[in-house]
C-alpha atoms as a PDB file:
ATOM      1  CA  UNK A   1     243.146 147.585 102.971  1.00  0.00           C
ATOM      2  CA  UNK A   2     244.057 145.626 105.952  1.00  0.00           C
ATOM      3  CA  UNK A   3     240.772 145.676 108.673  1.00  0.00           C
ATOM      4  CA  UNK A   4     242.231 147.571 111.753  1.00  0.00           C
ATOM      5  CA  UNK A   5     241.494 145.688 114.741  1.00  0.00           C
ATOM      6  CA  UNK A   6     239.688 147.673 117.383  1.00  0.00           C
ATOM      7  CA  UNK A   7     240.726 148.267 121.025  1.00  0.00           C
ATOM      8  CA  UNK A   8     238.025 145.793 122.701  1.00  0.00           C
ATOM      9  CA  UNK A   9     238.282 143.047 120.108  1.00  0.00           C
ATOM     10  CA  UNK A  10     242.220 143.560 120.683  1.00  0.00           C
ATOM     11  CA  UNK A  11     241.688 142.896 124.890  1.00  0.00           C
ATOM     12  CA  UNK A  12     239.481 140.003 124.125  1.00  0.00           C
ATOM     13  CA  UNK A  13     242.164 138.283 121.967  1.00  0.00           C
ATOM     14  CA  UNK A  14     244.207 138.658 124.561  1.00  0.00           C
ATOM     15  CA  UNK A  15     241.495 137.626 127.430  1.00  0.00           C
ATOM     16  CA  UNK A  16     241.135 133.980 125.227  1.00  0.00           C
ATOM     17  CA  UNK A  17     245.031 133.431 124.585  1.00  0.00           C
ATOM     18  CA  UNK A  18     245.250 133.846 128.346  1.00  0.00           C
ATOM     19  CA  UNK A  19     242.593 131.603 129.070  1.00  0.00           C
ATOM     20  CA  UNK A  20     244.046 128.669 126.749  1.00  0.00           C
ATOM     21  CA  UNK A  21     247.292 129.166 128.522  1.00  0.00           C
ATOM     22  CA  UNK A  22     246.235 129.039 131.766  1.00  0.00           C
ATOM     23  CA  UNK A  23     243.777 125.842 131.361  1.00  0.00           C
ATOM     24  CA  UNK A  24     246.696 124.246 129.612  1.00  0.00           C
ATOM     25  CA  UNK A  25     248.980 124.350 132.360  1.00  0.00           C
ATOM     26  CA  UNK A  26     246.167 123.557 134.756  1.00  0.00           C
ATOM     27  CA  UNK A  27     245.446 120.450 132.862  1.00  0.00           C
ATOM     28  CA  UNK A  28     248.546 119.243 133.553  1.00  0.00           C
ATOM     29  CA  UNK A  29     249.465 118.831 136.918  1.00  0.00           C
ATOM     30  CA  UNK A  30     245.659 117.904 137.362  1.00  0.00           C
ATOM     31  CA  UNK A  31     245.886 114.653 134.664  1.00  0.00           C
ATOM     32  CA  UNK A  32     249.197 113.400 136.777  1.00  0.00           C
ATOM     33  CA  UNK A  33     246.777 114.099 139.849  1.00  0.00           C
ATOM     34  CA  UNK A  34     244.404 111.789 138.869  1.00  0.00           C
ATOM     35  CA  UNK A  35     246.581 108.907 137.654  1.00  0.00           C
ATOM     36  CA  UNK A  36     247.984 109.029 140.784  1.00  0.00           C
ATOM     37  CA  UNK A  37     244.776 108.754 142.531  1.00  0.00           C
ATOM     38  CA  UNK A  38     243.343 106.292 140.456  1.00  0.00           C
ATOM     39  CA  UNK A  39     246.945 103.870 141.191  1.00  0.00           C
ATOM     40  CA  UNK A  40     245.982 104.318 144.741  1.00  0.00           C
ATOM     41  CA  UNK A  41     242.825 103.561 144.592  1.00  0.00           C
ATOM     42  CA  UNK A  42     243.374 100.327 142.951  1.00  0.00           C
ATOM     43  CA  UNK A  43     246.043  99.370 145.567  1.00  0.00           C
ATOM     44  CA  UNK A  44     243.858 100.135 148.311  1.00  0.00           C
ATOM     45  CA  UNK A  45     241.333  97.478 146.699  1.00  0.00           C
ATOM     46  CA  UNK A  46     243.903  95.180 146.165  1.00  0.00           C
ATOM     47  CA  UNK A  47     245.106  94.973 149.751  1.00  0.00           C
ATOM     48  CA  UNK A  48     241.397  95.157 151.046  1.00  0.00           C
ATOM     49  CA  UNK A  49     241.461  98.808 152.741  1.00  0.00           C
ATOM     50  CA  UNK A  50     238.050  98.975 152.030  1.00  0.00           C
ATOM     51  CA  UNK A  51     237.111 101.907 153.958  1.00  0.00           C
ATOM     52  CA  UNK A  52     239.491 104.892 152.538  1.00  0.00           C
ATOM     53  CA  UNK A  53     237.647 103.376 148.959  1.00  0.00           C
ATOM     54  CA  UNK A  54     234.757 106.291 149.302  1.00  0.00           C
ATOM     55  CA  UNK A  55     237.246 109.196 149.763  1.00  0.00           C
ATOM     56  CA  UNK A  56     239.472 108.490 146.739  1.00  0.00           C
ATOM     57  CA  UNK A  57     236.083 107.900 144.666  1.00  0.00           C
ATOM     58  CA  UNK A  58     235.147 111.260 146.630  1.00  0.00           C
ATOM     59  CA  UNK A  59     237.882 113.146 145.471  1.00  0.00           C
ATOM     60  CA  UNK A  60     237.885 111.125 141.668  1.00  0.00           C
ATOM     61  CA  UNK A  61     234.534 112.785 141.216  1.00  0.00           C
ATOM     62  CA  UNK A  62     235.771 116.528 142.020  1.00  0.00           C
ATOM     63  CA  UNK A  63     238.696 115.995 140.049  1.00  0.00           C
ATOM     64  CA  UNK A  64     236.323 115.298 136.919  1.00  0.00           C
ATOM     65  CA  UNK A  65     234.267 117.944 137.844  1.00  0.00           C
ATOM     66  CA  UNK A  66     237.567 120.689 137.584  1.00  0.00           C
ATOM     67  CA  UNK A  67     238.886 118.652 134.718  1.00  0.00           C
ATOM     68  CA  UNK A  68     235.106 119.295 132.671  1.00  0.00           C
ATOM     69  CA  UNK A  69     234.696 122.859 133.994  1.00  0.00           C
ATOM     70  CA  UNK A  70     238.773 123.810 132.526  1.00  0.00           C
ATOM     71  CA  UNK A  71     237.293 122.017 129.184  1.00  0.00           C
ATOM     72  CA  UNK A  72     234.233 124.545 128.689  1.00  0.00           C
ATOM     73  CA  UNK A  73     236.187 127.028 129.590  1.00  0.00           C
ATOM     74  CA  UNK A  74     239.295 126.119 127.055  1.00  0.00           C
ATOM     75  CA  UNK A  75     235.728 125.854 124.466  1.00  0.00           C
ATOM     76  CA  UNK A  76     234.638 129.602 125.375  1.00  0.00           C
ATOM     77  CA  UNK A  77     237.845 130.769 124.662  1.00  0.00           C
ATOM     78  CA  UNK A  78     239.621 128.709 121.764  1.00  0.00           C
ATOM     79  CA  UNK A  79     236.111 126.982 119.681  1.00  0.00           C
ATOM     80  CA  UNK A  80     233.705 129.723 118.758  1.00  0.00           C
ATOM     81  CA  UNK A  81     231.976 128.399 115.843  1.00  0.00           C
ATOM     82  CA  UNK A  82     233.222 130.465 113.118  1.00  0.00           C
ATOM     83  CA  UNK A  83     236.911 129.753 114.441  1.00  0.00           C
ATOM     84  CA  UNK A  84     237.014 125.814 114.564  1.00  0.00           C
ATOM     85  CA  UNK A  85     239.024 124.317 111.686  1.00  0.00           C
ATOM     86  CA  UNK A  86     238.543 121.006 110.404  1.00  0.00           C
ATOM     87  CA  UNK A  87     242.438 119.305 109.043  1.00  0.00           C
ATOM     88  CA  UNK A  88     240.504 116.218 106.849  1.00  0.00           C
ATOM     89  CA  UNK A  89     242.624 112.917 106.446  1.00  0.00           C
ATOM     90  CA  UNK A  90     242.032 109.326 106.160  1.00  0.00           C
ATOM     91  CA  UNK A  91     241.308 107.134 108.704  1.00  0.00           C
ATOM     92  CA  UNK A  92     239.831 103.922 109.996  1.00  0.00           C
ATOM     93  CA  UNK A  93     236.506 105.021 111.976  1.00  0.00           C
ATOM     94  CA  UNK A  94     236.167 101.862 113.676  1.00  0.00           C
ATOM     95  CA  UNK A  95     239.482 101.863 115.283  1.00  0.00           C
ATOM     96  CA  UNK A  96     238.788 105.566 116.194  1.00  0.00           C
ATOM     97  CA  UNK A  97     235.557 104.640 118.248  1.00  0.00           C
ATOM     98  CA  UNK A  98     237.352 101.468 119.536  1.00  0.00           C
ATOM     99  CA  UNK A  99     240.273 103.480 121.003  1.00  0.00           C
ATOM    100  CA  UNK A 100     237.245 105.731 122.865  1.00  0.00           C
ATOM    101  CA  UNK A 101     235.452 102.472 124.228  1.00  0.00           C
ATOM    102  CA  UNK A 102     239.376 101.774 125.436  1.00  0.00           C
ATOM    103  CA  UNK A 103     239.978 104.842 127.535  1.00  0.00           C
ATOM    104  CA  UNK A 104     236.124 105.470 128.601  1.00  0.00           C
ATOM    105  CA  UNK A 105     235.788 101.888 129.935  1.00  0.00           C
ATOM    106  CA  UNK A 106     239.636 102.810 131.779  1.00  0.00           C
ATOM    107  CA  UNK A 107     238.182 106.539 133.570  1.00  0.00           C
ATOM    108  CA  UNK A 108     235.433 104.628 134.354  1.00  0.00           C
ATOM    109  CA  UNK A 109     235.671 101.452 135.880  1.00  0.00           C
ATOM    110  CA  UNK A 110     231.985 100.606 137.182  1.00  0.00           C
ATOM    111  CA  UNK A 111     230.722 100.749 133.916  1.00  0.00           C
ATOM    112  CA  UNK A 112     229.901  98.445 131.099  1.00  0.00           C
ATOM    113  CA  UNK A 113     230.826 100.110 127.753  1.00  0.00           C
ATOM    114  CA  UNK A 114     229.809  97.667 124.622  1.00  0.00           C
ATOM    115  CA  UNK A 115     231.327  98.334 121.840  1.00  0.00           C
ATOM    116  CA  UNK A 116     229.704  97.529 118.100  1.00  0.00           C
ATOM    117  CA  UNK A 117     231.877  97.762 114.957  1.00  0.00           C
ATOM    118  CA  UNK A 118     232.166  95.850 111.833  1.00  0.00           C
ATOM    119  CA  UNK A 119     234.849  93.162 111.026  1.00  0.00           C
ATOM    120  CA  UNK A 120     236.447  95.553 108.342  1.00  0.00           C
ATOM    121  CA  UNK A 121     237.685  99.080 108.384  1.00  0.00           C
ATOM    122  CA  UNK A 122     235.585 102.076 107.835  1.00  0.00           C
ATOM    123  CA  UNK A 123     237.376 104.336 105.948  1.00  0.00           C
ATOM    124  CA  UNK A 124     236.177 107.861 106.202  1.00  0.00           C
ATOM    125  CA  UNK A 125     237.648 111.699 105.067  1.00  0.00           C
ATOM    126  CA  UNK A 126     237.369 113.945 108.478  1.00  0.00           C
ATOM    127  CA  UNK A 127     239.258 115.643 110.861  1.00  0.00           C
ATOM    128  CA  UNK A 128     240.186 112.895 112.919  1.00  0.00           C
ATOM    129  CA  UNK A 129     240.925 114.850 116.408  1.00  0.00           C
ATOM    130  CA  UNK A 130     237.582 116.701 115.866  1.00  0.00           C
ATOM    131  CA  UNK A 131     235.642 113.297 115.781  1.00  0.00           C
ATOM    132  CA  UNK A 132     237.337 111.838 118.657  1.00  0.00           C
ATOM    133  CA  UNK A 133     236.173 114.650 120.387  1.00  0.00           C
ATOM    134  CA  UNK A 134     232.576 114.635 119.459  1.00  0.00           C
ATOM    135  CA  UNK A 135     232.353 110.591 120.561  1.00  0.00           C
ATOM    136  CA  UNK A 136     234.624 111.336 123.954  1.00  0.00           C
ATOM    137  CA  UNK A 137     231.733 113.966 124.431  1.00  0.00           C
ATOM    138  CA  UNK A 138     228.908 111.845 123.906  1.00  0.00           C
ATOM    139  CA  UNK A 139     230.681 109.147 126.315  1.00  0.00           C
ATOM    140  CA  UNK A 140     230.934 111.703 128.941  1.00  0.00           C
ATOM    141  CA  UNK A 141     227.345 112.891 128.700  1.00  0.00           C
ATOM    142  CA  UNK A 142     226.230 108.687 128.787  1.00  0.00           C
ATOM    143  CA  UNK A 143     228.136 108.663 131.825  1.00  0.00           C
ATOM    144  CA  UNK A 144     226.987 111.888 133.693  1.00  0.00           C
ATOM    145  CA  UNK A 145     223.548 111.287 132.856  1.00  0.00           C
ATOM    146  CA  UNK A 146     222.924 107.515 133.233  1.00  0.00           C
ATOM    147  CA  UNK A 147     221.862 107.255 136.652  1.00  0.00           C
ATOM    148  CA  UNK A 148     221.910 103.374 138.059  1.00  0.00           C
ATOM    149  CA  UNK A 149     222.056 101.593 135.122  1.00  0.00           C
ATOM    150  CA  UNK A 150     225.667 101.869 134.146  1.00  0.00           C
ATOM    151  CA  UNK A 151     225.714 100.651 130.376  1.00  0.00           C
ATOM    152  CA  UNK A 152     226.986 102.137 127.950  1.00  0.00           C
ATOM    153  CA  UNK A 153     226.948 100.915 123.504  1.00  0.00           C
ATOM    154  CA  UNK A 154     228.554 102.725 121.116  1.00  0.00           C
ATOM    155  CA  UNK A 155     228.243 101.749 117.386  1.00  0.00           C
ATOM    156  CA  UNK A 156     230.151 102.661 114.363  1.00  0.00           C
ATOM    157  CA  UNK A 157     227.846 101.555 111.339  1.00  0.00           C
ATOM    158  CA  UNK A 158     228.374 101.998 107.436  1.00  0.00           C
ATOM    159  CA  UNK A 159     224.490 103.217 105.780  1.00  0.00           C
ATOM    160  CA  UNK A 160     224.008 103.596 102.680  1.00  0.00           C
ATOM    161  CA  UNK A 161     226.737 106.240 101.825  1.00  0.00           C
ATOM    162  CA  UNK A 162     227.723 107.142 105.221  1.00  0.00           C
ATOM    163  CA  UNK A 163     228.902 106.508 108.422  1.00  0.00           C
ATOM    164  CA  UNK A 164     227.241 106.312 111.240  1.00  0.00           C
ATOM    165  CA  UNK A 165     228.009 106.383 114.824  1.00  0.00           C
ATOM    166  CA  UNK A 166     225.762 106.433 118.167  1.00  0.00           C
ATOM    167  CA  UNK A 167     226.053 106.423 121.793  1.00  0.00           C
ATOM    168  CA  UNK A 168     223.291 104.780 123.979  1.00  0.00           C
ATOM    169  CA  UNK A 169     222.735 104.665 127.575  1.00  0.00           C
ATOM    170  CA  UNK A 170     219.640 103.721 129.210  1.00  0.00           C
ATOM    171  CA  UNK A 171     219.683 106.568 131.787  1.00  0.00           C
ATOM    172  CA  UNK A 172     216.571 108.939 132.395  1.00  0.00           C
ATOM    173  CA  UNK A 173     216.102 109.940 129.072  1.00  0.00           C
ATOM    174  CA  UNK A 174     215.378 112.985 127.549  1.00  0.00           C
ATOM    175  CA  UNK A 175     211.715 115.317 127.597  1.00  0.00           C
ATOM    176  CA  UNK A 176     209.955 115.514 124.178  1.00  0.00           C
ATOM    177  CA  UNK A 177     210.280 119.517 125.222  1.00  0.00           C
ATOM    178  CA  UNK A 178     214.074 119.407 126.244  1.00  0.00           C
ATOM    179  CA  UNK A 179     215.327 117.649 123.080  1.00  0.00           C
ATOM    180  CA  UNK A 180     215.083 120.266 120.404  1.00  0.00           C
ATOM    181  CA  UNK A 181     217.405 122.583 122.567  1.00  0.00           C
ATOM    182  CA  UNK A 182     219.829 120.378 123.714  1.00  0.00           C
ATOM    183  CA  UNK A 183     222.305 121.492 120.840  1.00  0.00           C
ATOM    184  CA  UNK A 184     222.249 124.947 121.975  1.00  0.00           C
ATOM    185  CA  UNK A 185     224.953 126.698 123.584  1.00  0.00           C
ATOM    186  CA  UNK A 186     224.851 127.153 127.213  1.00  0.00           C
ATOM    187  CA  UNK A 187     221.836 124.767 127.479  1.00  0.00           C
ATOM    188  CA  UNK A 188     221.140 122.421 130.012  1.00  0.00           C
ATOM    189  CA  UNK A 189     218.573 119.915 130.778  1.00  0.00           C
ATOM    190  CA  UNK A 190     216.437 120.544 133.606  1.00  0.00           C
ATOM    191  CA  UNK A 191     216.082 118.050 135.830  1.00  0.00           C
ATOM    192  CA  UNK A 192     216.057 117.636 139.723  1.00  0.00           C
ATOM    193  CA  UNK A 193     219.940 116.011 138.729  1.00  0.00           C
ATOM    194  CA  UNK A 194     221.453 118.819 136.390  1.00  0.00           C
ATOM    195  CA  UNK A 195     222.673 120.574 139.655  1.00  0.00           C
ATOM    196  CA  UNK A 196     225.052 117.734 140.712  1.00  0.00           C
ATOM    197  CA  UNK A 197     226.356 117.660 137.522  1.00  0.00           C
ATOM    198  CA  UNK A 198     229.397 119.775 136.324  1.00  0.00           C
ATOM    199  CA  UNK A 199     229.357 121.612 132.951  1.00  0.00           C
ATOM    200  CA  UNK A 200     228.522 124.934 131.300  1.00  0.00           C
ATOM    201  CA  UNK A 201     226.476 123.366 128.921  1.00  0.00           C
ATOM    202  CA  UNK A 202     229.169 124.169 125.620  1.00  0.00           C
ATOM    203  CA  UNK A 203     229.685 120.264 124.527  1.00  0.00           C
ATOM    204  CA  UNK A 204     226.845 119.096 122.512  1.00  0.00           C
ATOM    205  CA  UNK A 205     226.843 122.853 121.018  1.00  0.00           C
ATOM    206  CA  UNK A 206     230.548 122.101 119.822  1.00  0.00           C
ATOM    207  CA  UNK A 207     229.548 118.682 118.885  1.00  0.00           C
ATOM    208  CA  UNK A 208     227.083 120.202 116.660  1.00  0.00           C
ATOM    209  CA  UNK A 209     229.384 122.579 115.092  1.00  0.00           C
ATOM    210  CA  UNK A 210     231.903 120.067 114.740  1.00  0.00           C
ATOM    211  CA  UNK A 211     229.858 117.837 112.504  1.00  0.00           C
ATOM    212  CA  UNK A 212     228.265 121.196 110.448  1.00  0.00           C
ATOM    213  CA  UNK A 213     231.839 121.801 109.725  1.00  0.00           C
ATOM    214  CA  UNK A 214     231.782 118.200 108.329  1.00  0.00           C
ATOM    215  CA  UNK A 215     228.504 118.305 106.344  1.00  0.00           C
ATOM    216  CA  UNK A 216     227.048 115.551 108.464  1.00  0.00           C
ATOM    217  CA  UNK A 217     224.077 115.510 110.906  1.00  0.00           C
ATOM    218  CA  UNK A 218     223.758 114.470 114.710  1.00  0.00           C
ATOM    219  CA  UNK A 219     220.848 114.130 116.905  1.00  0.00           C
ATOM    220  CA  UNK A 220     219.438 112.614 119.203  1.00  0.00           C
ATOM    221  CA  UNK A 221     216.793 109.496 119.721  1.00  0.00           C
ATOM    222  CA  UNK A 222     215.066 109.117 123.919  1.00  0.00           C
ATOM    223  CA  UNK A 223     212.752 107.814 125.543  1.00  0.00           C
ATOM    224  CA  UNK A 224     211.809 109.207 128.720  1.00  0.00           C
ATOM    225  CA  UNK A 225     212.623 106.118 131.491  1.00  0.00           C
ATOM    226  CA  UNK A 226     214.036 104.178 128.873  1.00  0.00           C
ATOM    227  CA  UNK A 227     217.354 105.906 128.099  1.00  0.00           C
ATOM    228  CA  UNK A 228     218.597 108.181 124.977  1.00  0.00           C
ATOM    229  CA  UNK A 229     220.667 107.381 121.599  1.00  0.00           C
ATOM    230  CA  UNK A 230     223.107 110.470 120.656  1.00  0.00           C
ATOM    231  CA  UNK A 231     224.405 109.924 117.035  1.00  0.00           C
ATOM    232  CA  UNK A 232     225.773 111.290 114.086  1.00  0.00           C
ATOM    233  CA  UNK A 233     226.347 110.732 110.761  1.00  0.00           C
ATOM    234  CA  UNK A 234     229.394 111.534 107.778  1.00  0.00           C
ATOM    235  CA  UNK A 235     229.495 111.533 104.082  1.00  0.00           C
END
């Protein structure tokens, strides 16, 4: 007997289709936005108009803020837990984190992003677009959240019978109170800072999720002052 799908859970099919649709095309025009800004604000360096440099970084910064906000939103509606689906396939791990290092270091140009892999490949069984996602996430949250000190490692180790890879900044750190929760969805850290920053709080929740789907484990090592270590770990 096939289950008959009810009025409301019918109108919010239709309310999450919409939403992927619409952040898709939004996503769009709003990537070629900031490519272009980002060309002019390297010509404007190179010819020494130093002055128009704070607007374009200005307007850089709302453009990430849109570009994070259209990504919890495109979570909400397209990753509920039960829904994510994990395609598993071969690849080299270390190349995978190296590509991240590659296009974090490019969106974000004051920082120092060090990057720690072995000299042979790590060959691991995953869902390869999943776990780019989970390190791109962990990069953005480094970023938002480490304050003056703009460096950045991430690590792709082998451990016994897994792989492991970590994130560190030496930002703020995390509260011995705040880190149990962080995983949850919705959850934010609160700090005088958390209102500048952009985000519904959905990343490290689908992080989390991500890697369940895996079998693997992720957490989190901080020290308050010192910085914090996001990592996880796969079979």
């Amino acid at each position: 007997m096939t289950d008959q799908v009810t009025p409301e859970e019918d109108k919010i099919k239709r309310i999450e289709n919409f939403m992927c649709l619409a952040v898709h095309e939004i996503k769009t025009p709003l990537t070629v936005l900031k490519a272009y800004l980002q060309m002019h604000l390297m010509e404007i360096q190179r010819t020494g108009m130093e002055r128009f440099v704070p607007v374009l970084e200005k307007m850089d910064f709302q453009l990430n803020k849109i570009q994070t906000l259209l990504c919890d939103l495109q979570d909400i509606a397209q990753h509920r837990p039960e829904d994510i689906y994990c395609l598993m396939n071969k690849f080299d791990a270390c190349e995978l984190v190296s590509r991240c290092a590659e296009s974090s270091a490019a969106a974000n140009p004051g920082f120092t992003i060090e990057l720690e892999v072995p000299d042979y490949a790590l060959i691991v069984r995953a869902d390869q677009e999943r776990i780019e996602q989970v390190v791109h996430n962990l990069l953005n949250n480094a970023v938002k959240y480490s304050g003056q000190n703009k460096y950045i490692k991430l690590s792709c180790t082998k451990v016994d019978d897994h792989m492991r890879i970590a994130v560190t900044d030496k930002g703020k750190g995390i509260p011995p109170q705040e880190r149990e929760r962080i995983f949850q969805q919705f959850y934010r850290i609160q700090c005088p800072d958390t209102k500048i920053q952009p985000g519904l709080g959905l990343g490290l929740f689908i992080c989390l999720e991500i890697i369940n789907k895996h079998k693997g484990q992720i957490g989190v090592n901080s020290v308050e002052g010192e910085g914090s270590e996001f990592w996880f770990w796969l079979p």
